[in-house]
C-alpha atoms as a PDB file:
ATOM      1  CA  UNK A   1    -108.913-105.478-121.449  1.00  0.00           C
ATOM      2  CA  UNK A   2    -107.789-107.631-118.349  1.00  0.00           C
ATOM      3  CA  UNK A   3    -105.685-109.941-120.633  1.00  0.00           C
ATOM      4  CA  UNK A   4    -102.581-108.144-122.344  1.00  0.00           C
ATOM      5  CA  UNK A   5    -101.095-110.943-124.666  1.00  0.00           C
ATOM      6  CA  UNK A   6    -103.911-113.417-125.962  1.00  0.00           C
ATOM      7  CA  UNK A   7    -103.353-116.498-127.510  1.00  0.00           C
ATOM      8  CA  UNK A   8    -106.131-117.650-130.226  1.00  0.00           C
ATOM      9  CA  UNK A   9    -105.452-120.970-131.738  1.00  0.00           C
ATOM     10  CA  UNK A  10    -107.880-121.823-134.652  1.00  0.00           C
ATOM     11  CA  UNK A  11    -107.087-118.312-135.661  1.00  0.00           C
ATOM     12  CA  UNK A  12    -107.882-118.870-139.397  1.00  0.00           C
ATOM     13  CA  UNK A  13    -111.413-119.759-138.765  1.00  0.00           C
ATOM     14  CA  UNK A  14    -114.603-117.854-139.136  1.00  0.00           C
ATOM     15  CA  UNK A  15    -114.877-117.536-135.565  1.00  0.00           C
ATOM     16  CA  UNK A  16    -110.988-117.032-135.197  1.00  0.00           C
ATOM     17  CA  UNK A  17    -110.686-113.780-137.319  1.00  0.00           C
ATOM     18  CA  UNK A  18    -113.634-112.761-135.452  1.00  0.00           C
ATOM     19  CA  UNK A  19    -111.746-112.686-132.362  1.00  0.00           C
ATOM     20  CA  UNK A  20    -108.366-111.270-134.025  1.00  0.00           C
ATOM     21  CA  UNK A  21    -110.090-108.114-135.253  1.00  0.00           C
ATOM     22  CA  UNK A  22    -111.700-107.937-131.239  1.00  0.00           C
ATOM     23  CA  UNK A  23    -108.383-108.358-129.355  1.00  0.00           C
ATOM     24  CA  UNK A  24    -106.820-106.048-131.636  1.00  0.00           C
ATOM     25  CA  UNK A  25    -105.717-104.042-128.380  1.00  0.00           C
ATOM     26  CA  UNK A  26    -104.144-107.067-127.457  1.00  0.00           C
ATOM     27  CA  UNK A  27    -100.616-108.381-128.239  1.00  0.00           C
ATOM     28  CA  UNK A  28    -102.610-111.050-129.938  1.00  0.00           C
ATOM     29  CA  UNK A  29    -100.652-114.599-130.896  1.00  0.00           C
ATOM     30  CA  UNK A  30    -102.261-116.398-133.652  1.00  0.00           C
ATOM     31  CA  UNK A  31    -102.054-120.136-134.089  1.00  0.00           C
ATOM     32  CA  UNK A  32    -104.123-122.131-136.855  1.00  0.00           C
ATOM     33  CA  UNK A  33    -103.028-126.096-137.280  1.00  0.00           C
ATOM     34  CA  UNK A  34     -99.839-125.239-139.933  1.00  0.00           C
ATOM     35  CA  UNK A  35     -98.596-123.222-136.486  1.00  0.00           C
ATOM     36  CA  UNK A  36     -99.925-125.480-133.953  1.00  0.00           C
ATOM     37  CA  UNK A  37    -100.983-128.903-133.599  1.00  0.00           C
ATOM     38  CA  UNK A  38    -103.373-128.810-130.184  1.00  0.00           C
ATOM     39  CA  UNK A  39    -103.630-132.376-130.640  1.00  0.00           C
ATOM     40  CA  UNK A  40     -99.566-132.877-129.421  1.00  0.00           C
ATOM     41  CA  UNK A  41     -99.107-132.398-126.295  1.00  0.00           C
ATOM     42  CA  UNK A  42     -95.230-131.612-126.041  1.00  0.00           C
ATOM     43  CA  UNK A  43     -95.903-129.208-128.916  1.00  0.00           C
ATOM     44  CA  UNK A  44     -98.017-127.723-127.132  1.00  0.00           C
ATOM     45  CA  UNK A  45     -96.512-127.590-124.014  1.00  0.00           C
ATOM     46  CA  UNK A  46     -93.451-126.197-125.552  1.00  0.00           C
ATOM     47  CA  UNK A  47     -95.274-123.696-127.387  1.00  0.00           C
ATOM     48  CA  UNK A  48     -97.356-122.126-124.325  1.00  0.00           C
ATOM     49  CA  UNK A  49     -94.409-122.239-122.108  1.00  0.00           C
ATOM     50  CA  UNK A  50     -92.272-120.218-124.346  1.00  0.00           C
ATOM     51  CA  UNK A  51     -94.688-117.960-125.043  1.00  0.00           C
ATOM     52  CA  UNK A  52     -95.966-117.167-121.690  1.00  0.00           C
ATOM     53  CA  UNK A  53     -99.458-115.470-122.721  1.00  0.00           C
ATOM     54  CA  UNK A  54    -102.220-114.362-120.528  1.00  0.00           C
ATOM     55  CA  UNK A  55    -104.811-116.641-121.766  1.00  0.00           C
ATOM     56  CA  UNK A  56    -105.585-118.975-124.430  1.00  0.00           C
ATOM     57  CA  UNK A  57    -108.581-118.834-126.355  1.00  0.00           C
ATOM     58  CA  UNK A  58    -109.740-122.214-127.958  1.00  0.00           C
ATOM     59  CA  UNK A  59    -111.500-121.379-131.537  1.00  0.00           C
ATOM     60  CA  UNK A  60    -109.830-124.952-132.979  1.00  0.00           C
ATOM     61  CA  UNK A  61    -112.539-127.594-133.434  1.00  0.00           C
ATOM     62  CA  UNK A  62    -113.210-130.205-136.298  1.00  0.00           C
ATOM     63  CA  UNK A  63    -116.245-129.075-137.455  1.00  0.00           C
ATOM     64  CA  UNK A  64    -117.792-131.641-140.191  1.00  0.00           C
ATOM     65  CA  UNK A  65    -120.638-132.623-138.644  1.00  0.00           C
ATOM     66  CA  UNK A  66    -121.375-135.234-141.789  1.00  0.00           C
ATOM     67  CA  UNK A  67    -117.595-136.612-141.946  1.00  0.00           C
ATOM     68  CA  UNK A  68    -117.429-136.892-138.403  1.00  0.00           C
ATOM     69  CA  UNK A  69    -120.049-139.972-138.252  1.00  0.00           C
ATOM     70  CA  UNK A  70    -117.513-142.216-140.531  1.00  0.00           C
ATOM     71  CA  UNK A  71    -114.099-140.212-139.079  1.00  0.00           C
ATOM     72  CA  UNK A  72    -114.595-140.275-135.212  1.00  0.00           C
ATOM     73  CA  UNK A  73    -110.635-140.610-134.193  1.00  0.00           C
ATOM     74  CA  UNK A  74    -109.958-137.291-136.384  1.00  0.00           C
ATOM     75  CA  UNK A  75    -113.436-135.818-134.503  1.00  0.00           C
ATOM     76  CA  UNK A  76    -112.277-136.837-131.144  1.00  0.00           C
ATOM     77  CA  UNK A  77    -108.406-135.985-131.444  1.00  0.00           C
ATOM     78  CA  UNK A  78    -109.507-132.283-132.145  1.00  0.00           C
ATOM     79  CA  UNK A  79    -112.760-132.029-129.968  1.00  0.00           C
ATOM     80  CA  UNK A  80    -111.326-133.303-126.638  1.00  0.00           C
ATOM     81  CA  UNK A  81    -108.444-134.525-126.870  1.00  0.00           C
ATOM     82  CA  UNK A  82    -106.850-131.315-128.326  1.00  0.00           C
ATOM     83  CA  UNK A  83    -108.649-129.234-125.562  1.00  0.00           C
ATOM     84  CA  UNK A  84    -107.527-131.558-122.925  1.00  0.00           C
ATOM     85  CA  UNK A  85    -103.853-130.544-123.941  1.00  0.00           C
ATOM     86  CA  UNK A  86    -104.614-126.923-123.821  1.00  0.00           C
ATOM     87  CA  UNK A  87    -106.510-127.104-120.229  1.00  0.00           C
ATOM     88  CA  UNK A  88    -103.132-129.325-119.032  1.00  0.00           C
ATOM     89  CA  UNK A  89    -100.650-126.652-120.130  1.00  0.00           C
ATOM     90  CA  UNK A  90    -102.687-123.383-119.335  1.00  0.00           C
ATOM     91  CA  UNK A  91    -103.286-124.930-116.155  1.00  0.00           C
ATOM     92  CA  UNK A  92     -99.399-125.749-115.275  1.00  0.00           C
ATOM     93  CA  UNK A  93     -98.916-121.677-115.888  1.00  0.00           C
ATOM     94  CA  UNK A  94    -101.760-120.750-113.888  1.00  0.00           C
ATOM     95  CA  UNK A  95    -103.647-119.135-116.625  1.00  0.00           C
ATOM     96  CA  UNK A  96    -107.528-118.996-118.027  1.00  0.00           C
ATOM     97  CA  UNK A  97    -108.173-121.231-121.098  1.00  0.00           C
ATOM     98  CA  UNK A  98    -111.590-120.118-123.156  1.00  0.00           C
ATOM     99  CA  UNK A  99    -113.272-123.256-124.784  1.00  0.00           C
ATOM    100  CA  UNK A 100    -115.685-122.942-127.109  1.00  0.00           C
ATOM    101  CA  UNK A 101    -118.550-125.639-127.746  1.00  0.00           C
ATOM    102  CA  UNK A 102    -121.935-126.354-129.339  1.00  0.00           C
ATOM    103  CA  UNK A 103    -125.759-126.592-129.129  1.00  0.00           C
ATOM    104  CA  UNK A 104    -125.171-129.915-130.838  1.00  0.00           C
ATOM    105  CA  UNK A 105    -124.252-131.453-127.203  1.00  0.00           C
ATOM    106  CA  UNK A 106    -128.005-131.349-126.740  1.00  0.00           C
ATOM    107  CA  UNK A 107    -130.467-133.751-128.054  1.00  0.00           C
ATOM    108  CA  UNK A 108    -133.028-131.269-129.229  1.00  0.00           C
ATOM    109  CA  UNK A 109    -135.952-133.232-127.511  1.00  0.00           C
ATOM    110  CA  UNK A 110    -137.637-130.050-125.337  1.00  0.00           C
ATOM    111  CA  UNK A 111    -139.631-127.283-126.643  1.00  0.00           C
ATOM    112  CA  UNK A 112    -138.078-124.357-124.285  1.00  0.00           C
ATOM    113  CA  UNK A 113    -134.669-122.862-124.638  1.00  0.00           C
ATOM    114  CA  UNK A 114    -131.396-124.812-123.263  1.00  0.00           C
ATOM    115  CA  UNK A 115    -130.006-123.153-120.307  1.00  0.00           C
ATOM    116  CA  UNK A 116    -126.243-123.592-118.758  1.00  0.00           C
ATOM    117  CA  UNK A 117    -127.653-126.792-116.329  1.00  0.00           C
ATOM    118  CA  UNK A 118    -129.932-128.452-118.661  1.00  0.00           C
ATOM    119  CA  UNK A 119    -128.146-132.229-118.537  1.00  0.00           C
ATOM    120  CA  UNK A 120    -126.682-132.788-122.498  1.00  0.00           C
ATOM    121  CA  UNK A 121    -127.311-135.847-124.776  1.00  0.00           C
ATOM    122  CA  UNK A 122    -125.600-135.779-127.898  1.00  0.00           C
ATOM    123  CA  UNK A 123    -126.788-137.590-130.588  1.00  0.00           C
ATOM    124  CA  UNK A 124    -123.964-137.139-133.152  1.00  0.00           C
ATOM    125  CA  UNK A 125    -120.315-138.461-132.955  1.00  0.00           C
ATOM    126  CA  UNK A 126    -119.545-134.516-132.977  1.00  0.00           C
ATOM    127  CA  UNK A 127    -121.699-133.595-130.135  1.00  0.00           C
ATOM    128  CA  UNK A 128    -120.510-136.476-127.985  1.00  0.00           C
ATOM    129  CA  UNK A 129    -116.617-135.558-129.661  1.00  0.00           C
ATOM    130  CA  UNK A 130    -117.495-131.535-128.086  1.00  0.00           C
ATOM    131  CA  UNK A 131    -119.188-133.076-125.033  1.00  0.00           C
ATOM    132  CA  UNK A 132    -115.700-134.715-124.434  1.00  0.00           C
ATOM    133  CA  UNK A 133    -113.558-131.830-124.714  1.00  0.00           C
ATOM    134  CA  UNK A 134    -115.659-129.880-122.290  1.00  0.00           C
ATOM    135  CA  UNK A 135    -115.258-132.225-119.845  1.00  0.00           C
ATOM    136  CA  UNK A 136    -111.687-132.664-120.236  1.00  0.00           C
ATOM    137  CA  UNK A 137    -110.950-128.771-120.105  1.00  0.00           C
ATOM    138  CA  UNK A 138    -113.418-129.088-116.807  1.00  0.00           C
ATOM    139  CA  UNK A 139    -111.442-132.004-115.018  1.00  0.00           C
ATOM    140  CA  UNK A 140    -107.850-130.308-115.648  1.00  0.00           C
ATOM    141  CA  UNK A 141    -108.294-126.609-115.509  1.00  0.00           C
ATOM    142  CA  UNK A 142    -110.446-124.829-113.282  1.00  0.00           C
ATOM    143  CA  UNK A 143    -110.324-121.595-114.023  1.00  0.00           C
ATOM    144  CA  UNK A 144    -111.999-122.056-117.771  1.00  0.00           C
ATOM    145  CA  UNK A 145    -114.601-120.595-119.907  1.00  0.00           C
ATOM    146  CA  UNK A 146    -116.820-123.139-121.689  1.00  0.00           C
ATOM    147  CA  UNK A 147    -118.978-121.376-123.911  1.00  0.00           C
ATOM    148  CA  UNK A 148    -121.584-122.987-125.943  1.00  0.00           C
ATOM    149  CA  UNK A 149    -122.743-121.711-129.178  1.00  0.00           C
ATOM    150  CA  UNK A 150    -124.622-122.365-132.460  1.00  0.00           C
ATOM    151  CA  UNK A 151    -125.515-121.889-136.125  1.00  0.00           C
ATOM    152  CA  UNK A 152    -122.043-119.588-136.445  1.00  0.00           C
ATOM    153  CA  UNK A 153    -121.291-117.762-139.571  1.00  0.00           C
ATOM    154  CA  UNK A 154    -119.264-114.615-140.445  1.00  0.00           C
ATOM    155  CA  UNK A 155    -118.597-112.856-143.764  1.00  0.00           C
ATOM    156  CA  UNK A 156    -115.521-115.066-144.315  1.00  0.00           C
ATOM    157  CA  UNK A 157    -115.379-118.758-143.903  1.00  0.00           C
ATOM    158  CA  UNK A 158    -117.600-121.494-145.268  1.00  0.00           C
ATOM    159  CA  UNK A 159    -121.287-120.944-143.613  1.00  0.00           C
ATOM    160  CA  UNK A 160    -124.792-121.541-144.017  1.00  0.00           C
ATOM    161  CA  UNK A 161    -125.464-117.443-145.289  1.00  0.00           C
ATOM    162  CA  UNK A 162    -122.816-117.747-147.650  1.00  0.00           C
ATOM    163  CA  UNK A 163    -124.024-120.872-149.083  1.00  0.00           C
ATOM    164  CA  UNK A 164    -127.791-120.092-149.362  1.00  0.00           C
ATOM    165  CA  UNK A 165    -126.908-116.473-150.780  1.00  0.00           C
ATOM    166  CA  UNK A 166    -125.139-118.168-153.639  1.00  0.00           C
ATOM    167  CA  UNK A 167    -128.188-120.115-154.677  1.00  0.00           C
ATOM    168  CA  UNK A 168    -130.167-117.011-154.897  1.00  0.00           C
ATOM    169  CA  UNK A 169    -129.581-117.343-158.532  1.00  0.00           C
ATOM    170  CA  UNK A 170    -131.707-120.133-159.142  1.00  0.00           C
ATOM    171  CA  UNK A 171    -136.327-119.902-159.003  1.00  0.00           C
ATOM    172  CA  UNK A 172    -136.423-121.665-155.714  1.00  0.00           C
ATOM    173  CA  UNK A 173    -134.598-123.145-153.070  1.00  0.00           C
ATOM    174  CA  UNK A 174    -135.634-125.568-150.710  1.00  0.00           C
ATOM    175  CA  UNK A 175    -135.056-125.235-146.625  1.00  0.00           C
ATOM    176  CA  UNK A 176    -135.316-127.184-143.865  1.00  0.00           C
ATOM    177  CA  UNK A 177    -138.387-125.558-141.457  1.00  0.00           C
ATOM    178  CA  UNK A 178    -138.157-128.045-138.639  1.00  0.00           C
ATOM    179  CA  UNK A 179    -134.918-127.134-136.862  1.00  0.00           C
ATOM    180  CA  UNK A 180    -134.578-124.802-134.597  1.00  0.00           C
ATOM    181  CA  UNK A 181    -131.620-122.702-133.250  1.00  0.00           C
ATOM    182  CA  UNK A 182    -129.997-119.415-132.296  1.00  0.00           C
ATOM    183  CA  UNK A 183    -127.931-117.957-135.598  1.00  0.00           C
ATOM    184  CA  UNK A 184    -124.888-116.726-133.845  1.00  0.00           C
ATOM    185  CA  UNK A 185    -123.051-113.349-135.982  1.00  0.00           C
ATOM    186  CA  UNK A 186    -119.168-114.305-135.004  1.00  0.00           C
ATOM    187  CA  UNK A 187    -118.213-111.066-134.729  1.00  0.00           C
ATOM    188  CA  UNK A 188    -121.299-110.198-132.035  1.00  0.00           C
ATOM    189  CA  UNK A 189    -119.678-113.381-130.364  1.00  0.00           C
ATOM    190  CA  UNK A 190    -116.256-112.481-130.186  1.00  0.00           C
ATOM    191  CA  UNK A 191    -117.595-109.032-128.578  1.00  0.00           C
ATOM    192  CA  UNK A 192    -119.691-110.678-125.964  1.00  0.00           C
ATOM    193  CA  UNK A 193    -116.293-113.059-125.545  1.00  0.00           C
ATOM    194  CA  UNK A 194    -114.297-109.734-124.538  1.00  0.00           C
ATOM    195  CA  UNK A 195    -117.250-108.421-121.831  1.00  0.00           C
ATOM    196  CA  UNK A 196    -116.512-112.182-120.542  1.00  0.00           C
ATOM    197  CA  UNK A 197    -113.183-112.206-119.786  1.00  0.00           C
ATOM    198  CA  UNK A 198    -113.852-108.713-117.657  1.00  0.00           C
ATOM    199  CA  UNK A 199    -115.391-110.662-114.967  1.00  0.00           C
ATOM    200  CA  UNK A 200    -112.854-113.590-114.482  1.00  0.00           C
ATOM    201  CA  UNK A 201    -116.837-115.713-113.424  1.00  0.00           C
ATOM    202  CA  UNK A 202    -115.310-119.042-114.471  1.00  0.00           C
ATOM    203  CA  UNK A 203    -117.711-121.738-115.450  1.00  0.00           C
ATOM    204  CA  UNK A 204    -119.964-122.442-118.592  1.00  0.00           C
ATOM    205  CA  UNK A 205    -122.221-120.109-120.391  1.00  0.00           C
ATOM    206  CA  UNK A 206    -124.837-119.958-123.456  1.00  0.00           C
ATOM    207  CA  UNK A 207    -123.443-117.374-125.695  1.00  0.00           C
ATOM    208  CA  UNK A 208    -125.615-117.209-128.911  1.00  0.00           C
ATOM    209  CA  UNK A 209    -127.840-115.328-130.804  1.00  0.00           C
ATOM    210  CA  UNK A 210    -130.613-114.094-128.932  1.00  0.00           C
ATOM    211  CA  UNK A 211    -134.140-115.503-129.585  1.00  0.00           C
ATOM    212  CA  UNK A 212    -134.409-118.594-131.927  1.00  0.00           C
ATOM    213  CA  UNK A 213    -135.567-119.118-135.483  1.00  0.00           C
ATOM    214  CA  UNK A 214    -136.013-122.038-138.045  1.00  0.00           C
ATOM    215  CA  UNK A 215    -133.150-122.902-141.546  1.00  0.00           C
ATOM    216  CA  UNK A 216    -136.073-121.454-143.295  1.00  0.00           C
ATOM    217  CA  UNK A 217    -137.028-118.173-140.916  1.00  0.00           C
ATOM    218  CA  UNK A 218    -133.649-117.850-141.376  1.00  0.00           C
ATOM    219  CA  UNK A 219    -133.428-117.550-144.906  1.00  0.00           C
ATOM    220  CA  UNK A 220    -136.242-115.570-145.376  1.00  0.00           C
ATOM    221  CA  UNK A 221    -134.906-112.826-143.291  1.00  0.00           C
ATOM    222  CA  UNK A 222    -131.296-113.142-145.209  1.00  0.00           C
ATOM    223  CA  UNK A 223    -132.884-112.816-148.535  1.00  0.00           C
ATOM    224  CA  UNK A 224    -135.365-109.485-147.396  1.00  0.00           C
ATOM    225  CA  UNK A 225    -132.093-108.147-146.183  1.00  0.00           C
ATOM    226  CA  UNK A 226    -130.626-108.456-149.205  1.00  0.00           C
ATOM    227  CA  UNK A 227    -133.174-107.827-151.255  1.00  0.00           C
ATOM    228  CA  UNK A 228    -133.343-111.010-153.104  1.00  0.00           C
ATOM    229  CA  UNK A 229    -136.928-112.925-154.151  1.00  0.00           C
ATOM    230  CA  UNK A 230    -136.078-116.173-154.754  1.00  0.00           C
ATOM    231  CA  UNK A 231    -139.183-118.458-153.378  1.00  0.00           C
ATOM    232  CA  UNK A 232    -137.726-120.166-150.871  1.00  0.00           C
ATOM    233  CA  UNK A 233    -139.872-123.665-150.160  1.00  0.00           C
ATOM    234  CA  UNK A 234    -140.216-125.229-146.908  1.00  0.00           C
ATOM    235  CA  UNK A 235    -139.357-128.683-145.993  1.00  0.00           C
ATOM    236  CA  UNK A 236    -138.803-131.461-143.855  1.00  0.00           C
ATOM    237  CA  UNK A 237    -135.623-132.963-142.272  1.00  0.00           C
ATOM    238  CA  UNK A 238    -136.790-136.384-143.709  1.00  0.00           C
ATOM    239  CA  UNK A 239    -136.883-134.385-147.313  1.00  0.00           C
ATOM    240  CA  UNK A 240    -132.879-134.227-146.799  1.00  0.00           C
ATOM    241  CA  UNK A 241    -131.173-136.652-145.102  1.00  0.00           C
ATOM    242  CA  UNK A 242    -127.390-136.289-143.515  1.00  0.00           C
ATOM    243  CA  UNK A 243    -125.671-139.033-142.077  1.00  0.00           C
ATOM    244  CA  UNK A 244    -125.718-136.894-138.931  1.00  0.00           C
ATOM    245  CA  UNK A 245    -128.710-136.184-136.561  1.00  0.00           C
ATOM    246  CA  UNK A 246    -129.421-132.921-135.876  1.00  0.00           C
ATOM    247  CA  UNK A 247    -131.004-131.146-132.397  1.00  0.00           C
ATOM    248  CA  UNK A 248    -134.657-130.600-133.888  1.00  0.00           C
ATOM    249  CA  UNK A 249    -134.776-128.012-130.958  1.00  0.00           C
ATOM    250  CA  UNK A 250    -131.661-126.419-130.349  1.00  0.00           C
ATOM    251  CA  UNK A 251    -132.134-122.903-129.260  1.00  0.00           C
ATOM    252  CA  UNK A 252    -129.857-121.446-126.773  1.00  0.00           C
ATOM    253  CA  UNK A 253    -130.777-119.274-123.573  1.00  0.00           C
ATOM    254  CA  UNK A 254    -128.341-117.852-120.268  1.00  0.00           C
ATOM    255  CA  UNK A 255    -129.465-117.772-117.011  1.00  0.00           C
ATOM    256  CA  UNK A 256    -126.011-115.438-116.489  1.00  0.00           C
ATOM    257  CA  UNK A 257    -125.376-112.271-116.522  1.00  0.00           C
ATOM    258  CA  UNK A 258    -128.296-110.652-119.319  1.00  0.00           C
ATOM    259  CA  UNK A 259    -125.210-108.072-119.961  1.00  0.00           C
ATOM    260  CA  UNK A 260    -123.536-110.760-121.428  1.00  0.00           C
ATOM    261  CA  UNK A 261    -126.137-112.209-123.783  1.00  0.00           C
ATOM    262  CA  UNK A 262    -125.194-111.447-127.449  1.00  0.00           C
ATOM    263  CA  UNK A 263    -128.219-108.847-130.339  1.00  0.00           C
ATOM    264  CA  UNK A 264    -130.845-110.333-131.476  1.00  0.00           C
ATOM    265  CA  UNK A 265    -130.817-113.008-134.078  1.00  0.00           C
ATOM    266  CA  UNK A 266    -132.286-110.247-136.591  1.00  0.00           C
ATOM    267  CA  UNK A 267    -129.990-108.281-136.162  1.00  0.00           C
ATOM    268  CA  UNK A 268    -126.600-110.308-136.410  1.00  0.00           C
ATOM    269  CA  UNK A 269    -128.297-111.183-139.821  1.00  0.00           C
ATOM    270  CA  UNK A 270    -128.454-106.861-140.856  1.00  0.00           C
ATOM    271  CA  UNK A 271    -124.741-106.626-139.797  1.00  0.00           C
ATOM    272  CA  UNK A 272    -123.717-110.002-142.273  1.00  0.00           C
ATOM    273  CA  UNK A 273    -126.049-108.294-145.150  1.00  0.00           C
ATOM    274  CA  UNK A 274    -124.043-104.956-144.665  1.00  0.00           C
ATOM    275  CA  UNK A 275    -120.396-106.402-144.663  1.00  0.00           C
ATOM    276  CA  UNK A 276    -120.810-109.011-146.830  1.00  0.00           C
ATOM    277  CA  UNK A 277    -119.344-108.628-150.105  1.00  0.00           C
ATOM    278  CA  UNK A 278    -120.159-111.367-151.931  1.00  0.00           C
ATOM    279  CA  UNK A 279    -122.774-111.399-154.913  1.00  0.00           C
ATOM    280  CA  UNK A 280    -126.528-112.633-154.414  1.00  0.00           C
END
């Protein structure tokens, strides 16, 4: 590893851990928001300074899709401007800053993979909110890495896997079959995050599961790997409405480096199934 001490801020997130465990070479530096507040600038100023790491990785984001419709300033103030502070400082120390985004910056309209220079079009307050902090860690620090990503989940956190395994109890469930995406295994990302930082290629990239798959596909193949046979019911997005729209299409593709892209969708879902812990 290029990078000797790493800073991770979000550190207590799915994603976060993820990266811990993969920097674990590292002198790693882990900040979650009781540490750090990335949305005050002299803290963080003060904090980066003193600490004088190697890069900064960016796994802080607000996150509630739903709440962020009806709490934009709280969606904004961690989406860009909070990444705006980072890119500043990292870039007054001459160091990398890794950012990490969404598929949600899309507007889900095409029927073939997003690639790095498709042109975005949120239609959520948090896709515009993530569309915002890209740009800001663009315009103030060059040497970044924005990487886009989707549908994350790990074996800790709060995630779609978790939550649908813990309704396995019940006859049926009910999934959405008309959205599309790339299920991203954090700890698959965090990896491919690691090859990344080898090649010091600054720009954006597509890091997600490879290949693309519907809530319900995606279910189905949790449940066989788990060996559960609750029916599991197709549906609509109109069936269950969020106060947030949703990409219908939001698959992910690279036109980078193919060493870079992350497994299979399939088979970050076999890894979850054989660390998770939890009970069907």
């Amino acid at each position: 590893m290029k990078y000797h001490k790493v800073v991770i801020t979000g550190a207590q997130g799915q994603l976060g851990q993820a990266l811990q465990v993969q920097f674990a070479k590292c002198e790693v530096i882990s900040w979650d928001i009781q540490d750090l507040d990335i949305c005050q600038f002299e803290q963080v100023r003060k904090a980066i300074h003193h600490i004088q790491p190697d890069i900064v990785v960016n796994a802080a984001a607000y996150t509630q899709v739903d709440q962020a419709e009806t709490h934009q300033e709280a969606a904004y103030r961690s989406n860009a401007l909070g990444p705006k502070n980072l890119a500043l400082t990292t870039q007054e120390i001459g160091i990398p800053l890794v950012h990490f985004s969404t598929d949600y910056v899309f507007d889900g309209q095409q029927s073939r993979p997003y690639h790095e220079f498709d042109e975005p079009n949120p239609l959520s307050v948090y896709g515009r909110s993530k569309l915002a902090g890209e740009r800001e860690v663009q315009k103030w620090n060059p040497r970044h890495f924005i990487v886009r990503t989707a549908w994350l989940y790990h074996v800790v956190g709060k995630n779609f896997p978790q939550t649908i395994l813990k309704l396995a109890n019940q006859k049926q469930v009910r999934v959405v079959n008309d959205q599309f995406g790339s299920p991203t295994y954090c700890p698959h990302l965090a990896q491919a995050i690691s090859h990344l930082l080898e090649t010091d290629v600054f720009g954006t990239y597509h890091l997600a599961g490879s290949g693309g798959t519907s809530w319900y596909d995606f279910t189905k193949a949790l449940y066989q790997a788990r060996g559960v046979q609750t029916e599991i019911l197709p549906i609509s997005t109109t069936d269950y409405p969020l106060p947030a729209p949703r990409p219908a299409y939001g698959v992910l593709t690279s036109l980078h480096d193919p060493s870079l892209q992350l497994p299979p969708w399939e088979e970050g879902v076999r890894d979850f199934s054989t660390h998770w812990k939890g009970t069907n």
